[in-house]
PDB file of N, CA and C in Angstrom:
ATOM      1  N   UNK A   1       6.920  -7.733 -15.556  1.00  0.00           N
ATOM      2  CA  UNK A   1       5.547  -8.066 -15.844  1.00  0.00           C
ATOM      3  C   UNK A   1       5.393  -9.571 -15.990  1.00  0.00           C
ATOM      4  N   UNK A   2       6.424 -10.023 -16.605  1.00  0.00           N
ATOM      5  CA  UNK A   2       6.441 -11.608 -16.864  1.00  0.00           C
ATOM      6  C   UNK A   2       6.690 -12.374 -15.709  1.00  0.00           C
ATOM      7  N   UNK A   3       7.301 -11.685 -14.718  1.00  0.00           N
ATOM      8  CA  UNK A   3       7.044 -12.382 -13.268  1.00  0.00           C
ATOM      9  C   UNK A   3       5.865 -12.508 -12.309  1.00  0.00           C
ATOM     10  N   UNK A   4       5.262 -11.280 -12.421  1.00  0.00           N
ATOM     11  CA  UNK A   4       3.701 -11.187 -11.916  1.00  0.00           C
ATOM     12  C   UNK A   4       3.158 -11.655 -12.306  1.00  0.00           C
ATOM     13  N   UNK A   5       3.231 -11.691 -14.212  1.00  0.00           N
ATOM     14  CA  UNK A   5       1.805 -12.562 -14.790  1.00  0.00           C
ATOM     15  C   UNK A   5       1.966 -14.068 -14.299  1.00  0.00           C
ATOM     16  N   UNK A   6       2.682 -14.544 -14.206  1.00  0.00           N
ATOM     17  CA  UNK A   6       3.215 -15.789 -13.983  1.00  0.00           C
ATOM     18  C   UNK A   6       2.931 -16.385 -12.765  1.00  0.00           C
ATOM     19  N   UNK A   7       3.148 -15.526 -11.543  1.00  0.00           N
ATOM     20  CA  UNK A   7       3.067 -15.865 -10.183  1.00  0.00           C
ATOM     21  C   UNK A   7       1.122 -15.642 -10.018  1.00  0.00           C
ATOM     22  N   UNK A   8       0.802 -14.956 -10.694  1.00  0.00           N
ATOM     23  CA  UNK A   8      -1.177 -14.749 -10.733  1.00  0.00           C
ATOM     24  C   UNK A   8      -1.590 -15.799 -11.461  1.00  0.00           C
ATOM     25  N   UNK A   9      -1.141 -15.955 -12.622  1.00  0.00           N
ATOM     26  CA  UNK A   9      -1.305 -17.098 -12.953  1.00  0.00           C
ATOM     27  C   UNK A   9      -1.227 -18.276 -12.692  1.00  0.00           C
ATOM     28  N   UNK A  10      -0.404 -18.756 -12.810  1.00  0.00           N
ATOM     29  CA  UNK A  10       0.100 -20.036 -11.288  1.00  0.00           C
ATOM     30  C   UNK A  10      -0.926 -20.384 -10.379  1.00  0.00           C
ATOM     31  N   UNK A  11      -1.074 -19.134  -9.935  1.00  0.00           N
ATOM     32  CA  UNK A  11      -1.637 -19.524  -8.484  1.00  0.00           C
ATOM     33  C   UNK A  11      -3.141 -18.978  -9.005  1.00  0.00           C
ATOM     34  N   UNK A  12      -3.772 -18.552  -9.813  1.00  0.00           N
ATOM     35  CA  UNK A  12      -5.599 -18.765 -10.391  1.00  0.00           C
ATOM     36  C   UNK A  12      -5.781 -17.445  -9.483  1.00  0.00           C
ATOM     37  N   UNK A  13      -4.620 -16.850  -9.437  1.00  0.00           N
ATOM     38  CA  UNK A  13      -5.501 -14.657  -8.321  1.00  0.00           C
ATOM     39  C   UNK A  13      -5.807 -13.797  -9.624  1.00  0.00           C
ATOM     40  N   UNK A  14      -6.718 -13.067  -9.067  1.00  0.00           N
ATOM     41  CA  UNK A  14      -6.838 -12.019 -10.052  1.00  0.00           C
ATOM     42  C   UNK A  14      -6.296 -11.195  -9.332  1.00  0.00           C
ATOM     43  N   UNK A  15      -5.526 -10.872  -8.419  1.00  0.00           N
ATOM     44  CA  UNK A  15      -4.459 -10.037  -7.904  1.00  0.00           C
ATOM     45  C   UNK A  15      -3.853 -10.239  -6.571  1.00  0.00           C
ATOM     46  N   UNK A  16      -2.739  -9.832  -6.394  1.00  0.00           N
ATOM     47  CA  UNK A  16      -2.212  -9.592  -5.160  1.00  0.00           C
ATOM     48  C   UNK A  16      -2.394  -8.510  -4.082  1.00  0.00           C
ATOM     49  N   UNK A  17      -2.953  -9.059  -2.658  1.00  0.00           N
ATOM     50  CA  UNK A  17      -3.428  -7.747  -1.578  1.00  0.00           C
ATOM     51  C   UNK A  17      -2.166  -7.807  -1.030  1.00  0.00           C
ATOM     52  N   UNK A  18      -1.662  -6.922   0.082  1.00  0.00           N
ATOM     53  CA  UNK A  18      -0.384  -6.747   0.640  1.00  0.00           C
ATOM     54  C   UNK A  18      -0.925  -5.468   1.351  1.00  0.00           C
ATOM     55  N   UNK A  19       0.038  -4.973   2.535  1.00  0.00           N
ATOM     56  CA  UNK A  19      -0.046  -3.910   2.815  1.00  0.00           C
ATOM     57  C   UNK A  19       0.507  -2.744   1.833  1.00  0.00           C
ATOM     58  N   UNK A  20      -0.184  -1.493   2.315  1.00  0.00           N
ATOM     59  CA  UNK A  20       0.608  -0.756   1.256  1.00  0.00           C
ATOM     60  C   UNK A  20       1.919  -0.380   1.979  1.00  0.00           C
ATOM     61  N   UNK A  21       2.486   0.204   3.069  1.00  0.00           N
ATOM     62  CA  UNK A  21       3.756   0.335   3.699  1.00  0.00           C
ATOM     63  C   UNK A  21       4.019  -1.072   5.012  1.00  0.00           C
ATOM     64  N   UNK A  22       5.298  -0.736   5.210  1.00  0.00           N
ATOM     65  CA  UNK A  22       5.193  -1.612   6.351  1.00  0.00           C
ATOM     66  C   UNK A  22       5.384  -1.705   7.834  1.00  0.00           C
ATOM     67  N   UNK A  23       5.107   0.221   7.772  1.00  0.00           N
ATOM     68  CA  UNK A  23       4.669   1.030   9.035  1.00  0.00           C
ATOM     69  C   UNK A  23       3.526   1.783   8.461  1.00  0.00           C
ATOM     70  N   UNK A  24       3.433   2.000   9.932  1.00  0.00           N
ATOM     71  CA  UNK A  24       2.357   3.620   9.760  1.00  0.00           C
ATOM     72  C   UNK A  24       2.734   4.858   9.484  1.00  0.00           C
ATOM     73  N   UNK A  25       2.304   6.118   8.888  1.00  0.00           N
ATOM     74  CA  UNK A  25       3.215   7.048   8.812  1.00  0.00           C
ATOM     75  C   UNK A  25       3.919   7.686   9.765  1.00  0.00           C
ATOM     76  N   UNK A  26       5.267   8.005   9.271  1.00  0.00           N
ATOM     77  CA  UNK A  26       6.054   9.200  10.695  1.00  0.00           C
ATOM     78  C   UNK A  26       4.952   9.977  10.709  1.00  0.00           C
ATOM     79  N   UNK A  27       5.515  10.814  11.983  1.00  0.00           N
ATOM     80  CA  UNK A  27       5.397  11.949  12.167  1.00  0.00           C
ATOM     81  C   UNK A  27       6.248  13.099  11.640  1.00  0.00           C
ATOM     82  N   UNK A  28       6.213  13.859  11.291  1.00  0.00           N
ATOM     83  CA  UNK A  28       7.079  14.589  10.375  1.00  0.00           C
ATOM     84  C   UNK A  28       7.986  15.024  11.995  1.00  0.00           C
ATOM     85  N   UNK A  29       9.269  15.572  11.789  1.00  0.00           N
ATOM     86  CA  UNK A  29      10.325  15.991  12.438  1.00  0.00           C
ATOM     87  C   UNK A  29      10.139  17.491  12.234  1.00  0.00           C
ATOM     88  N   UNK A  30       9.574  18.537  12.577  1.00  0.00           N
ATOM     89  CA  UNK A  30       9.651  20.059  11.757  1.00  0.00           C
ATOM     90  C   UNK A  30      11.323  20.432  12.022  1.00  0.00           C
ATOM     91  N   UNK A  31      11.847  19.874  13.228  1.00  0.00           N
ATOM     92  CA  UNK A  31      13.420  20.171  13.115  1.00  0.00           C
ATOM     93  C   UNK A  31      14.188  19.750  12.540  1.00  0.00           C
ATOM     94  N   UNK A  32      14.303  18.169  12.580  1.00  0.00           N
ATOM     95  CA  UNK A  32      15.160  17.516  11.821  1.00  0.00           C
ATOM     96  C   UNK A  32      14.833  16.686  10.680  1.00  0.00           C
ATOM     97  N   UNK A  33      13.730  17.066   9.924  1.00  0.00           N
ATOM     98  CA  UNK A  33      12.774  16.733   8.882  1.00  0.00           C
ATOM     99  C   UNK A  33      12.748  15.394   8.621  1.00  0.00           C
ATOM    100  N   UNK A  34      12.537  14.276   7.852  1.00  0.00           N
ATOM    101  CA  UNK A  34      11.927  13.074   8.135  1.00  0.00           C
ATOM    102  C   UNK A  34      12.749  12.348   6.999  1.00  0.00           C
ATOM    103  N   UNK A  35      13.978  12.287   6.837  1.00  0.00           N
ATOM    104  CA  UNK A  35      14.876  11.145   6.390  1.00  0.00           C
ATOM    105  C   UNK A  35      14.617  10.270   6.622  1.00  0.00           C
ATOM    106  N   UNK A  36      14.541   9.946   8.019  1.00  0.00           N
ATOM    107  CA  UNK A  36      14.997   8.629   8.576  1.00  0.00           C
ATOM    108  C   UNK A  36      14.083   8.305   9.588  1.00  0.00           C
ATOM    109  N   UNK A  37      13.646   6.580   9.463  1.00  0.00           N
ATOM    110  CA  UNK A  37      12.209   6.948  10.888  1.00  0.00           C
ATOM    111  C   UNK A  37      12.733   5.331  11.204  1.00  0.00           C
ATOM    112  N   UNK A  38      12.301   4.620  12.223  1.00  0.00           N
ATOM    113  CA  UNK A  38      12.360   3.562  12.961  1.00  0.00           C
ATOM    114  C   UNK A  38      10.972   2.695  12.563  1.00  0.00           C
ATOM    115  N   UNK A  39      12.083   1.781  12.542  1.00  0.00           N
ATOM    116  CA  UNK A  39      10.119   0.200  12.294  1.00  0.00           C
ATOM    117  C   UNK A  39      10.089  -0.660  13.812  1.00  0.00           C
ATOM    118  N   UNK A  40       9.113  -0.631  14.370  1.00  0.00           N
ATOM    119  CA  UNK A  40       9.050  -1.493  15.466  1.00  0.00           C
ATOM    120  C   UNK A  40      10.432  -1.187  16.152  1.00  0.00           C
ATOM    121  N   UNK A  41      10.806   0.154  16.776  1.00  0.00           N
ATOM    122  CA  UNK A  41      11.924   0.383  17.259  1.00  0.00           C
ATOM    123  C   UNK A  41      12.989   0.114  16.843  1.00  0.00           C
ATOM    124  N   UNK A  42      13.428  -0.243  15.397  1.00  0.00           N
ATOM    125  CA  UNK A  42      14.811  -0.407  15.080  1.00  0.00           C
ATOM    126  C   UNK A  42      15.884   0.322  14.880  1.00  0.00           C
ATOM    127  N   UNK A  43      16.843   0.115  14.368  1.00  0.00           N
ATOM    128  CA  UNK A  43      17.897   1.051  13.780  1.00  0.00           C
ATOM    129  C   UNK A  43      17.051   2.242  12.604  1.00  0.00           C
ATOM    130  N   UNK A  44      17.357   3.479  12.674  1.00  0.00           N
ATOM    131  CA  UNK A  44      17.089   4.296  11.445  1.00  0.00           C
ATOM    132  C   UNK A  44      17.222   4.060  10.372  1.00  0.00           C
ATOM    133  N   UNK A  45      16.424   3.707   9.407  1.00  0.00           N
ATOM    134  CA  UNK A  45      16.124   3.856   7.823  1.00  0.00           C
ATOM    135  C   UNK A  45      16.061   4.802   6.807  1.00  0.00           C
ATOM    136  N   UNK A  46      16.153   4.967   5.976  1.00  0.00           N
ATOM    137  CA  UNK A  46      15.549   5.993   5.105  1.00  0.00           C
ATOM    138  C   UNK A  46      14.565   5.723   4.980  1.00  0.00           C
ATOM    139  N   UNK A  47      13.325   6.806   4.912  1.00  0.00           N
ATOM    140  CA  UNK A  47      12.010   6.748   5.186  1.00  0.00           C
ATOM    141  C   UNK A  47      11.340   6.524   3.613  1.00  0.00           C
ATOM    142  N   UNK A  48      12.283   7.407   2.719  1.00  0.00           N
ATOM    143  CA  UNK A  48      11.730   6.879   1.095  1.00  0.00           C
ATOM    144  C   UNK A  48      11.364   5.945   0.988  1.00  0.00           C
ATOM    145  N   UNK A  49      12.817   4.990   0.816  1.00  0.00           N
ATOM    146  CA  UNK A  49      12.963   3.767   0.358  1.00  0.00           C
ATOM    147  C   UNK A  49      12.325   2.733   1.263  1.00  0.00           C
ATOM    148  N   UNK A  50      11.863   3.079   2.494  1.00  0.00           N
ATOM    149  CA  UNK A  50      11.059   2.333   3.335  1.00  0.00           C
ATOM    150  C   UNK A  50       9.484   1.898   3.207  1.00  0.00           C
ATOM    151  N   UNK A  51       8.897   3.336   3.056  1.00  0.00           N
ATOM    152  CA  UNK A  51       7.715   4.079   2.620  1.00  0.00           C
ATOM    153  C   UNK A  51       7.865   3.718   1.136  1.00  0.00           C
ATOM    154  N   UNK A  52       8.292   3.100   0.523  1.00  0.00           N
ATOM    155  CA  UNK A  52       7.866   2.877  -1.350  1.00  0.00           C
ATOM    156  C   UNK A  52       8.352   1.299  -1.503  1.00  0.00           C
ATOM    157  N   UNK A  53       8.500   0.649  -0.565  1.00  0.00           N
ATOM    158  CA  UNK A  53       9.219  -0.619  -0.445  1.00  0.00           C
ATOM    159  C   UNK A  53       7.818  -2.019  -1.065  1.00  0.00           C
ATOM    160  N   UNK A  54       6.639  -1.930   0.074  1.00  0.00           N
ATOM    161  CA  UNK A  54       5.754  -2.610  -0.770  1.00  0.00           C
ATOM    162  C   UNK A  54       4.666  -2.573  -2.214  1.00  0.00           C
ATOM    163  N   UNK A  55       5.306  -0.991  -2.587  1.00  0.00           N
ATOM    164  CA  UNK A  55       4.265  -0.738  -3.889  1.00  0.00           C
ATOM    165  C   UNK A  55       5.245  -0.312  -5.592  1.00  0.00           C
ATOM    166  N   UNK A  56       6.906  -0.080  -4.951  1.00  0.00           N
ATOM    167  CA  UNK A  56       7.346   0.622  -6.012  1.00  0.00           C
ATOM    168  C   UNK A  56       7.478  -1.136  -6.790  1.00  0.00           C
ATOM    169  N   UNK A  57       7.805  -2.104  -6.585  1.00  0.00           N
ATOM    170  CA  UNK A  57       7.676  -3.437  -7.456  1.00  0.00           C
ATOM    171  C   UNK A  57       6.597  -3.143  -8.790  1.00  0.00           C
ATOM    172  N   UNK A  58       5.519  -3.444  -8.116  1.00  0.00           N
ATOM    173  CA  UNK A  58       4.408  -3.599  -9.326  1.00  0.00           C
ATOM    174  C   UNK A  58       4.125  -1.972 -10.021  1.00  0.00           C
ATOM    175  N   UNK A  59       4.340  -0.979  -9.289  1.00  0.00           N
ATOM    176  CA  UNK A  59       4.270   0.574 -10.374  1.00  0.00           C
ATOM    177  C   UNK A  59       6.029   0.491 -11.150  1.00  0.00           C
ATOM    178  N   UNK A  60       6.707  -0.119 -10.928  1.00  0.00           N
ATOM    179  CA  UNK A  60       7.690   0.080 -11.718  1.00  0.00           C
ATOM    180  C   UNK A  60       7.851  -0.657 -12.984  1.00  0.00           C
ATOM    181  N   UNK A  61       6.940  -2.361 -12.627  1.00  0.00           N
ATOM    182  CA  UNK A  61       6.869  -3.319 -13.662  1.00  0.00           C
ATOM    183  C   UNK A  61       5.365  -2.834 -14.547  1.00  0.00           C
ATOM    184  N   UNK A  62       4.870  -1.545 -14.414  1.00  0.00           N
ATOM    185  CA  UNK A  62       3.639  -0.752 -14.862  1.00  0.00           C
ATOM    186  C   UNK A  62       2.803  -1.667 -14.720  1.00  0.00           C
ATOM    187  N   UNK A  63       2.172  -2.146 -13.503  1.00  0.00           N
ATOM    188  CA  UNK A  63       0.886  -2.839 -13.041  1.00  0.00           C
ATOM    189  C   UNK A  63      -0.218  -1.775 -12.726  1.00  0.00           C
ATOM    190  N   UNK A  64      -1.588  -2.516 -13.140  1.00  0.00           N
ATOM    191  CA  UNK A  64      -2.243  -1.240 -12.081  1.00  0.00           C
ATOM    192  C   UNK A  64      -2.325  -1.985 -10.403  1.00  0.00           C
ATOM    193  N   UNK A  65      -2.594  -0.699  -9.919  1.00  0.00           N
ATOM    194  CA  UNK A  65      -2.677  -0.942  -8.154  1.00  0.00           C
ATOM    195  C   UNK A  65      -3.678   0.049  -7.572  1.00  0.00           C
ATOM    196  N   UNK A  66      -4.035  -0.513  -6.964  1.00  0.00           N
ATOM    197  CA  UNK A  66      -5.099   0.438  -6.430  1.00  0.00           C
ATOM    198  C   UNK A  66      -4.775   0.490  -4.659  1.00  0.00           C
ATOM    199  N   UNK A  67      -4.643   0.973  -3.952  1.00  0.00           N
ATOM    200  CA  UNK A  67      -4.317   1.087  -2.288  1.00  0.00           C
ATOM    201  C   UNK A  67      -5.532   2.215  -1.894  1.00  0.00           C
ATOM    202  N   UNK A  68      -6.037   1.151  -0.830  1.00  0.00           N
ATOM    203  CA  UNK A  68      -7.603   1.210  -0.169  1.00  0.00           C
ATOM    204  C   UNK A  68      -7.479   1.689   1.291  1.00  0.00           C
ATOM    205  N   UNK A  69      -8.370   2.502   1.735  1.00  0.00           N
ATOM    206  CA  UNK A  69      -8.413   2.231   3.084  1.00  0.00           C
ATOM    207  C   UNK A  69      -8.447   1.079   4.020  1.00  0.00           C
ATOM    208  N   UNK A  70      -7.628   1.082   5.485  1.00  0.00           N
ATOM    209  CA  UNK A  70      -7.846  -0.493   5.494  1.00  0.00           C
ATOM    210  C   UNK A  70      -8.418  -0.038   7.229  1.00  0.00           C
ATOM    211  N   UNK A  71      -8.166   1.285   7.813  1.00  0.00           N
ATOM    212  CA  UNK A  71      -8.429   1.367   9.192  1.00  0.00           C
ATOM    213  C   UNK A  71      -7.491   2.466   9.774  1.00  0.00           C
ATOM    214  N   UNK A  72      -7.579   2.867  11.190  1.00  0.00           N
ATOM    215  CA  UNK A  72      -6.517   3.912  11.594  1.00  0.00           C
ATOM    216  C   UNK A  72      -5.734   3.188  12.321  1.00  0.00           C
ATOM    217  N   UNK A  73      -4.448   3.772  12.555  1.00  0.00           N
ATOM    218  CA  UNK A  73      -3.384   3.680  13.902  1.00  0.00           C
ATOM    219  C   UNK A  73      -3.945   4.020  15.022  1.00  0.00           C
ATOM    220  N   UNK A  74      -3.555   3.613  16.204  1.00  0.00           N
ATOM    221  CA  UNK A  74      -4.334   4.037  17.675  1.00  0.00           C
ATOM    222  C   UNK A  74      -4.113   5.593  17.873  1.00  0.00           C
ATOM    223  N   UNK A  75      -2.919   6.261  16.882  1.00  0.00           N
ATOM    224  CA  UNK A  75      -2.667   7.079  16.899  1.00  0.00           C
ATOM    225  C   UNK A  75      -3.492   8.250  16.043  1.00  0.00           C
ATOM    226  N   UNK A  76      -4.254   7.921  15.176  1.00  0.00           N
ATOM    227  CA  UNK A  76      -5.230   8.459  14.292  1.00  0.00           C
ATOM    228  C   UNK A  76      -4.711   8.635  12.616  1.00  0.00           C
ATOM    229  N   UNK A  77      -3.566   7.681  12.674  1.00  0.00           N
ATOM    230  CA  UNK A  77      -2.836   7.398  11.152  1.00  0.00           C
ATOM    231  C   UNK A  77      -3.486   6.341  10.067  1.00  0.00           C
ATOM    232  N   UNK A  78      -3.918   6.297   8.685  1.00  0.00           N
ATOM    233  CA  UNK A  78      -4.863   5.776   8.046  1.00  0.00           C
ATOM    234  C   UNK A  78      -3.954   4.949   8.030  1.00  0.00           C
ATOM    235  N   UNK A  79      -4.126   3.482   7.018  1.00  0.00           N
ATOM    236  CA  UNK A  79      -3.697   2.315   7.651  1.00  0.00           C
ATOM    237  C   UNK A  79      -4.379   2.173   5.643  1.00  0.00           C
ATOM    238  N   UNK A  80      -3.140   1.198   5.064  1.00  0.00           N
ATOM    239  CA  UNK A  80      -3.574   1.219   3.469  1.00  0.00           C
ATOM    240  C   UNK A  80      -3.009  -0.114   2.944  1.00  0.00           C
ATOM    241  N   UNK A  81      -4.113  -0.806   2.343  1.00  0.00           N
ATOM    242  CA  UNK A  81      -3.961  -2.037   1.555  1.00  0.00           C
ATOM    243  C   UNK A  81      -3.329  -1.540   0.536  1.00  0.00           C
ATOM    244  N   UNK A  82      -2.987  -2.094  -0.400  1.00  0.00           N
ATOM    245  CA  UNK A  82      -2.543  -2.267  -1.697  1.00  0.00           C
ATOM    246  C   UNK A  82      -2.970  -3.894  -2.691  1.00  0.00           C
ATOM    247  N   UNK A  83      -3.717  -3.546  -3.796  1.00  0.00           N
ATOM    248  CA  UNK A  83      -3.931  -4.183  -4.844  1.00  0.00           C
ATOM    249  C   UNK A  83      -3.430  -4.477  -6.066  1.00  0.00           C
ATOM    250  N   UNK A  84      -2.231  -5.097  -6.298  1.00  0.00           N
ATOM    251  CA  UNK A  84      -2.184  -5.437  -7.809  1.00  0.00           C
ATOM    252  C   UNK A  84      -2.627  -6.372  -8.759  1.00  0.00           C
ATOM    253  N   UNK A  85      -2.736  -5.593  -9.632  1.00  0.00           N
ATOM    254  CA  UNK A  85      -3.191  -7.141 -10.889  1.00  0.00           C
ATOM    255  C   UNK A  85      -2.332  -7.309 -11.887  1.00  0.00           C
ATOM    256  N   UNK A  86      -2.501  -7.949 -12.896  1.00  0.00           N
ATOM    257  CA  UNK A  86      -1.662  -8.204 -14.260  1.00  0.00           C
ATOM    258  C   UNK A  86      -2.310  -6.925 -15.487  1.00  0.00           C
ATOM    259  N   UNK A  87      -1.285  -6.485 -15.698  1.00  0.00           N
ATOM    260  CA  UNK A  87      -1.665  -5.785 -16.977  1.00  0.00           C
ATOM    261  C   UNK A  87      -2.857  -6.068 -17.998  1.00  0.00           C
ATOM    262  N   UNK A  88      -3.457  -4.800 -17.749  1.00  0.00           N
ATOM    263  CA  UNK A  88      -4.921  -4.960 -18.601  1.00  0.00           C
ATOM    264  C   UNK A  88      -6.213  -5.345 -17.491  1.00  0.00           C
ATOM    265  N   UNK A  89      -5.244  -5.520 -15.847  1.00  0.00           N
ATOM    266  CA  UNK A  89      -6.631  -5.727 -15.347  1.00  0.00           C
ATOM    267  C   UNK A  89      -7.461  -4.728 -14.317  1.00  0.00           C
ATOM    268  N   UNK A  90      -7.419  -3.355 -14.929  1.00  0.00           N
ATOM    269  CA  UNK A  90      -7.658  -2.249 -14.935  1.00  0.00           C
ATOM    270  C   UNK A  90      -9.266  -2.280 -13.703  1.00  0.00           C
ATOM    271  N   UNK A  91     -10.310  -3.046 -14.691  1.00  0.00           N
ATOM    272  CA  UNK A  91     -11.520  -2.886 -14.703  1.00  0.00           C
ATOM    273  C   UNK A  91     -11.693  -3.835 -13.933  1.00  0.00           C
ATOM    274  N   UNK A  92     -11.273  -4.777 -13.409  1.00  0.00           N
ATOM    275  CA  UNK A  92     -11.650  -6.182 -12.467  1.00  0.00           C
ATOM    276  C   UNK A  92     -10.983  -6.065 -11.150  1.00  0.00           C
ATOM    277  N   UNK A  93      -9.740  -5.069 -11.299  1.00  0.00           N
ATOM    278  CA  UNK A  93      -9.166  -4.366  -9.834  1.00  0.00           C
ATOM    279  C   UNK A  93     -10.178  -3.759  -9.434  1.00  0.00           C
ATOM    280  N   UNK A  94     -10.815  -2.212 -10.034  1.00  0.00           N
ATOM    281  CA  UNK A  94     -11.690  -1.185  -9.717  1.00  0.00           C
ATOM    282  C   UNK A  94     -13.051  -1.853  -8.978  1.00  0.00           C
ATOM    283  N   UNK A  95     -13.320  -3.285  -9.568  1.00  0.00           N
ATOM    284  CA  UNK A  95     -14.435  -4.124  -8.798  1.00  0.00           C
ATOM    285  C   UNK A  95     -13.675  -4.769  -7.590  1.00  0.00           C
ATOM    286  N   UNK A  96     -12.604  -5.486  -7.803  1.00  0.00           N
ATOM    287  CA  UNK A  96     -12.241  -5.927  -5.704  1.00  0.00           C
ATOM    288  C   UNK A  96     -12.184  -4.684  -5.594  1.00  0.00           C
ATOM    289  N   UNK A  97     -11.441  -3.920  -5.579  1.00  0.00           N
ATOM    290  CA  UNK A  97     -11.391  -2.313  -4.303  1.00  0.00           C
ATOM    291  C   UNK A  97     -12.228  -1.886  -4.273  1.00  0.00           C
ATOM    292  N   UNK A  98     -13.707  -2.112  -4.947  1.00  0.00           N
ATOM    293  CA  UNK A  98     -15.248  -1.390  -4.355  1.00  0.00           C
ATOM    294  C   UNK A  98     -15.770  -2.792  -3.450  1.00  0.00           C
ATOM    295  N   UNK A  99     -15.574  -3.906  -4.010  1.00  0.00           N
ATOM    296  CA  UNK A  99     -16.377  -5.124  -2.830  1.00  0.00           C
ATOM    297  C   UNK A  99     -14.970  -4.828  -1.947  1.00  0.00           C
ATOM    298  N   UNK A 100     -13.822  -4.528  -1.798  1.00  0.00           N
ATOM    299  CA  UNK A 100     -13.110  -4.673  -0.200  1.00  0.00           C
ATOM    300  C   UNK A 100     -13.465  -3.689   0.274  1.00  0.00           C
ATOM    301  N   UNK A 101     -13.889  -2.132  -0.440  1.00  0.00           N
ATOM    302  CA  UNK A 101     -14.128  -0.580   0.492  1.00  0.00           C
ATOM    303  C   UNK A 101     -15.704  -1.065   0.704  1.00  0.00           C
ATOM    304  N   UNK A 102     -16.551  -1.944   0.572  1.00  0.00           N
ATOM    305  CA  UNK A 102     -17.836  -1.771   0.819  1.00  0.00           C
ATOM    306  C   UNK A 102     -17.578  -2.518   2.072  1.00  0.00           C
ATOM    307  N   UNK A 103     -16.525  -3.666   2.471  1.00  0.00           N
ATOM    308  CA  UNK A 103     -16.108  -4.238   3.919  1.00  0.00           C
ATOM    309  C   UNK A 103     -15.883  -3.321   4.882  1.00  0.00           C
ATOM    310  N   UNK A 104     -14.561  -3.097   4.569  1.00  0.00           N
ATOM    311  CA  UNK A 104     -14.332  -1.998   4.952  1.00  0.00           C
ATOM    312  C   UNK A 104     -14.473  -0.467   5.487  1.00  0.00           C
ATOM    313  N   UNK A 105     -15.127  -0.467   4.315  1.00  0.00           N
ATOM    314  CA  UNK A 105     -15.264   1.489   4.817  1.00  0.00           C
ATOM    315  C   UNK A 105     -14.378   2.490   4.074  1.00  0.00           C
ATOM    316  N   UNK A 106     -14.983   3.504   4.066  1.00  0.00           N
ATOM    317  CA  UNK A 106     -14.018   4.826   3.888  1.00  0.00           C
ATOM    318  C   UNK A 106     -13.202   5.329   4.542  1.00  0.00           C
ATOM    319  N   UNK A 107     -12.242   5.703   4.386  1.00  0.00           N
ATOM    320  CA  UNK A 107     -11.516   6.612   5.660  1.00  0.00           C
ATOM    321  C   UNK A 107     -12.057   8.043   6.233  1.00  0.00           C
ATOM    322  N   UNK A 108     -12.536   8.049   7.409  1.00  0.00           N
ATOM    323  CA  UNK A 108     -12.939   9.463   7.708  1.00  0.00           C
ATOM    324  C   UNK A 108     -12.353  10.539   7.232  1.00  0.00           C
ATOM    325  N   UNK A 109     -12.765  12.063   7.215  1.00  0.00           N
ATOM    326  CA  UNK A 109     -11.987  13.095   6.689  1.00  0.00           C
ATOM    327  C   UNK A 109     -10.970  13.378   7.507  1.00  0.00           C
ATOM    328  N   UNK A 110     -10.000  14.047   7.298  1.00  0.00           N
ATOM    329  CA  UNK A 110      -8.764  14.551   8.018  1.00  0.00           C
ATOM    330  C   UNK A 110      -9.506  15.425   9.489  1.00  0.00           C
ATOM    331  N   UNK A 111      -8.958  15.103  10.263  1.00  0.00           N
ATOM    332  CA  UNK A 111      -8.919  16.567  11.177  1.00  0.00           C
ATOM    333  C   UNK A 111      -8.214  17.860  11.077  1.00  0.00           C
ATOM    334  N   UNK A 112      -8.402  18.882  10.587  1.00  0.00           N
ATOM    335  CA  UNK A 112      -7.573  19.795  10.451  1.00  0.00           C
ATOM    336  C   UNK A 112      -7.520  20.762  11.716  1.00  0.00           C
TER     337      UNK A 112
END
């Protein structure tokens, strides 16, 4: 927490935007289920630790975060910002993620 407050502070943010992953989602494997997925064609990863890489920082140092719609994949995969602030800034996050979703947009409903 004392590193975040510090680095927001410092620098005069009332929070940090980032993506929320740093792919789009797999596709699930129904055969060989979804361990492991590729970024920009690379070597195989674990998909956890891949998929929790830009948000588990600030939920582990108990920040709030809020992750917004940001758009789809060409593929029809939602596409997600992520917001943190400094502890206690609960109520001034909940205002950027309504002025960035009023840019933005909602994410359409699923196709089922």
């Amino acid at each position: 927490q004392a590193i975040f407050a510090a680095y927001l502070g410092n620098n005069k943010l009332d929070a940090i935007l980032f993506p929320t992953t740093i792919a789009p989602a797999p596709l699930i494997d129904e055969k060989a289920g979804s361990g492991e997925m590729s970024v920009n064609g690379g070597e195989p990863v674990p998909t956890f630790g891949t998929m929790i890489r830009n948000t588990d920082p600030g939920s582990n140092a108990g920040l709030p975060g809020l992750s917004l719609y940001a758009g789809m994949t060409p593929g029809g995969l939602p596409v997600g910002l992520e917001l943190d602030g400094p502890v206690g800034s609960d109520t001034r996050l909940l205002g950027l993620g309504l002025s960035i979703e009023a840019i933005l947009g909602t994410a359409p409903p699923p196709r089922l």
